[in-house]
C-alpha atoms as a PDB file:
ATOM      1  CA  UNK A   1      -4.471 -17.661  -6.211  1.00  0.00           C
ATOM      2  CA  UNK A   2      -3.866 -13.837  -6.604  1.00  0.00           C
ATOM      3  CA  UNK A   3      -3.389 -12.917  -9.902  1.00  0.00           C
ATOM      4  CA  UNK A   4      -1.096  -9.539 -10.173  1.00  0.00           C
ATOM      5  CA  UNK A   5      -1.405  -6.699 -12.785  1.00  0.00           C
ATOM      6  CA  UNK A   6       1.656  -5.248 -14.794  1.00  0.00           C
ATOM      7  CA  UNK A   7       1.975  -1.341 -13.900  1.00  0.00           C
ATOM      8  CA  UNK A   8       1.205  -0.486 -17.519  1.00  0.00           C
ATOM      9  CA  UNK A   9       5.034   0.553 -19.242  1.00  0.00           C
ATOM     10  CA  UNK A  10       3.884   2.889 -22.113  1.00  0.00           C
ATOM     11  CA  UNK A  11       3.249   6.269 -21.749  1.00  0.00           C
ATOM     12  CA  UNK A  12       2.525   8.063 -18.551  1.00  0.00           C
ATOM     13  CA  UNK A  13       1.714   5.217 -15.922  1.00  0.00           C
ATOM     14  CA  UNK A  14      -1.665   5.223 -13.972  1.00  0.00           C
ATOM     15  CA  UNK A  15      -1.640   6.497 -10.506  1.00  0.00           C
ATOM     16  CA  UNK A  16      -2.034   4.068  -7.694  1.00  0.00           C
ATOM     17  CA  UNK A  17      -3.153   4.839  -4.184  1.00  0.00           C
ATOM     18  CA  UNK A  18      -2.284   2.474  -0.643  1.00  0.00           C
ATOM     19  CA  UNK A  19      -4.330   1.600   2.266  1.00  0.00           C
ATOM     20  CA  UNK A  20      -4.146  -0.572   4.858  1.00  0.00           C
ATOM     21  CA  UNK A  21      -7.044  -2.271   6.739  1.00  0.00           C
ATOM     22  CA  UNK A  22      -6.056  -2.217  10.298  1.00  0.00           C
ATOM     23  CA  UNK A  23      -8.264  -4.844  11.401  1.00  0.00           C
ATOM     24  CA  UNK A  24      -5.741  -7.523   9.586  1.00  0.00           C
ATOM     25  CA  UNK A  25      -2.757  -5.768  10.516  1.00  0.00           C
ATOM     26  CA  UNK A  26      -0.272  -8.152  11.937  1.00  0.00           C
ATOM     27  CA  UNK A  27       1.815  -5.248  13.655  1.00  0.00           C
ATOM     28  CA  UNK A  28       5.271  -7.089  11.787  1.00  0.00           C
ATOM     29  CA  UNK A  29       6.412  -3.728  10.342  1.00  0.00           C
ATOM     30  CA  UNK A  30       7.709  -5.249   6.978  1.00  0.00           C
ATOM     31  CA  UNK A  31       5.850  -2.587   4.951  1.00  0.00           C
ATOM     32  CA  UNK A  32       7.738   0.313   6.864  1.00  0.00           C
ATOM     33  CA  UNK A  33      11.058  -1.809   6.282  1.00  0.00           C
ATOM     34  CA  UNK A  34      10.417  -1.700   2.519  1.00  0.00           C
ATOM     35  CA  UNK A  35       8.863   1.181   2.267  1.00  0.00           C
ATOM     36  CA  UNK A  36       9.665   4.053   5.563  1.00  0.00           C
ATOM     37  CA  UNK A  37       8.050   6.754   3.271  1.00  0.00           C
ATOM     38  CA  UNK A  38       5.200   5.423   2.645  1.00  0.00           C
ATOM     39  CA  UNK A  39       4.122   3.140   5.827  1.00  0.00           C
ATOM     40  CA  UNK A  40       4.763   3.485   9.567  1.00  0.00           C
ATOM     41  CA  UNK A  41       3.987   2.024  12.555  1.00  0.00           C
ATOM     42  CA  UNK A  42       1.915   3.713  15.218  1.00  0.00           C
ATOM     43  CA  UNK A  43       2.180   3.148  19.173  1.00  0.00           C
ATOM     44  CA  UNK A  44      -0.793   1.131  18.433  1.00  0.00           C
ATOM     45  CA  UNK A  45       1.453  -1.538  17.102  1.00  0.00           C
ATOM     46  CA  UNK A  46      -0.455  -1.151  13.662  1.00  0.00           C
ATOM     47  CA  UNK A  47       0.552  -0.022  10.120  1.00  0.00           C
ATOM     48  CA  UNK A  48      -0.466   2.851   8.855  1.00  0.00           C
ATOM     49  CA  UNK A  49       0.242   5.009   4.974  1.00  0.00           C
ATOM     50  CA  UNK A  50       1.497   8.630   5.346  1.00  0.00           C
ATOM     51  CA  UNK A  51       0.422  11.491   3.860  1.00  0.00           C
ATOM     52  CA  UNK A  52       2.910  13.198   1.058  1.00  0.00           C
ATOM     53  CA  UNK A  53       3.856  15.681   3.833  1.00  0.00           C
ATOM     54  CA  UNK A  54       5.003  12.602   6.561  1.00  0.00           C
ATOM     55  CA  UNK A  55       1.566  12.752   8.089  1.00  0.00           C
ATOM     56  CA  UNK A  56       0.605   9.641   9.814  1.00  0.00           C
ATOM     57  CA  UNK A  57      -3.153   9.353   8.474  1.00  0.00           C
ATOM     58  CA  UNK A  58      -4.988   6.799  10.885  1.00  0.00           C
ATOM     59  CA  UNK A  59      -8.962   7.664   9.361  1.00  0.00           C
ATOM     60  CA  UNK A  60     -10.521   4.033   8.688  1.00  0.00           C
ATOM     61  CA  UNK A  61      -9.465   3.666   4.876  1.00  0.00           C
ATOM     62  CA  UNK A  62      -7.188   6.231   4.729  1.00  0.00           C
ATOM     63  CA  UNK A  63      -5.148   6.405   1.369  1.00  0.00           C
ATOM     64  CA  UNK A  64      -1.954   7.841   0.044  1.00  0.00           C
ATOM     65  CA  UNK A  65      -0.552   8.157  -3.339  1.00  0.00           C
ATOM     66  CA  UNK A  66       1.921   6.139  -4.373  1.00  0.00           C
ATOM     67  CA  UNK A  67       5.109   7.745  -5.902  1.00  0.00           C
ATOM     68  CA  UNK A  68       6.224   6.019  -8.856  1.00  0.00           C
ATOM     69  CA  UNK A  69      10.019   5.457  -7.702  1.00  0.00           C
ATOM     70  CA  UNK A  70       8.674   3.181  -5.160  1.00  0.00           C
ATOM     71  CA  UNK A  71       5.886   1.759  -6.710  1.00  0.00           C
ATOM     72  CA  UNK A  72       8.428  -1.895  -6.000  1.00  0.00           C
ATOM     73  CA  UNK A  73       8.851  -1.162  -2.725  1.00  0.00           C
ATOM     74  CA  UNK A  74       5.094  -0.824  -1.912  1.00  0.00           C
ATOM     75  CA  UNK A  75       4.298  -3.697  -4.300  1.00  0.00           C
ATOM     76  CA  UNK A  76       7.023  -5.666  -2.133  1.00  0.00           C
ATOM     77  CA  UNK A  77       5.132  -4.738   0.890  1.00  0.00           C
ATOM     78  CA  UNK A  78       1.714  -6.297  -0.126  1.00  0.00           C
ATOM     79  CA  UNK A  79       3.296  -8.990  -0.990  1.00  0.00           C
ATOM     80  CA  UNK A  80       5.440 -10.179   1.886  1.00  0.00           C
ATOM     81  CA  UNK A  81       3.151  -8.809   4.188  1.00  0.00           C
ATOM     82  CA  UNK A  82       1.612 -11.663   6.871  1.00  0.00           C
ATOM     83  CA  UNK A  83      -1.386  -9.810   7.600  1.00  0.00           C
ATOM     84  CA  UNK A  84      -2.421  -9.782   3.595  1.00  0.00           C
ATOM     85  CA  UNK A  85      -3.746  -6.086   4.785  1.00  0.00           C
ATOM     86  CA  UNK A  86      -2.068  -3.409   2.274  1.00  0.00           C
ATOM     87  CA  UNK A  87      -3.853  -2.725  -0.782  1.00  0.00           C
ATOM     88  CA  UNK A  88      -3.194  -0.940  -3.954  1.00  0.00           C
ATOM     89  CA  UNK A  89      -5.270   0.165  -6.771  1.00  0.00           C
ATOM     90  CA  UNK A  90      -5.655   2.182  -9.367  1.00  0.00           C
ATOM     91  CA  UNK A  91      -6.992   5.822  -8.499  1.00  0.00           C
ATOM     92  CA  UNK A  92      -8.685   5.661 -11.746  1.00  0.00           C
ATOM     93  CA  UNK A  93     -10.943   3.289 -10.939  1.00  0.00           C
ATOM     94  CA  UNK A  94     -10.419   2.040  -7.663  1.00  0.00           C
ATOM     95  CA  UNK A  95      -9.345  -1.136  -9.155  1.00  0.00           C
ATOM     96  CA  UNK A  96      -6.902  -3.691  -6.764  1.00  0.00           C
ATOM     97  CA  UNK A  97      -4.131  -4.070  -8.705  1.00  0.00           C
ATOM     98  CA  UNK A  98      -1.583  -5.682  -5.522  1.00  0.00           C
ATOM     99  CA  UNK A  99      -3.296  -7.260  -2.582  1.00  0.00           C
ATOM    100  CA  UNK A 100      -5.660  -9.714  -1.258  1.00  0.00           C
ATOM    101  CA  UNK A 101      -8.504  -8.574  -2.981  1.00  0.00           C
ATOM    102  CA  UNK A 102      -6.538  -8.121  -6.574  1.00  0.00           C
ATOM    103  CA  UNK A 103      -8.388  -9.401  -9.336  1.00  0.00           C
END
């Protein structure tokens, strides 16, 4: 079972980053339903985050921030996605906070 961390509520909240690891991507496109900003699908059929400017960014491990008014949306995302693929974690300390591999 996944245990989720609170976004912490007091004060300024931490910066989080998103990536997605292609190799589990399911191709669905529920991240870029929740969240068109931040996620897109490529003509691959796969996922992929977006740079700040709109940029699709297809490097291996690519991250993007992730801006605080959709911090639900992108949580959403990890969540319901099939492929268990999107990540998020703290840029702090590159800590998964949503995802499969949250502690």
């Amino acid at each position: 079972m996944t245990v989720q961390h609170e976004v912490p509520t007091e004060g300024a909240p931490e910066a989080l980053e998103v990536w997605i690891d292609q190799d589990l991507c399911t191709g669905d496109g529920i991240c870029a339903q929740y969240a068109p900003e931040v996620f897109e699908l490529d003509i691959d059929g796969l996922a992929y985050v977006k740079s700040v400017d709109d940029e699709l960014l297809q490097d291996t491990g690519a991250t993007t921030p992730v801006p605080l008014p959709l911090l639900k949306d992108v949580v959403d995302s990890a969540k319901e996605c099939p492929g268990d693929c999107i990540h998020v974690r703290r840029v702090s300390d590159r800590v998964e906070v949503y995802g499969p591999d949250a502690e």
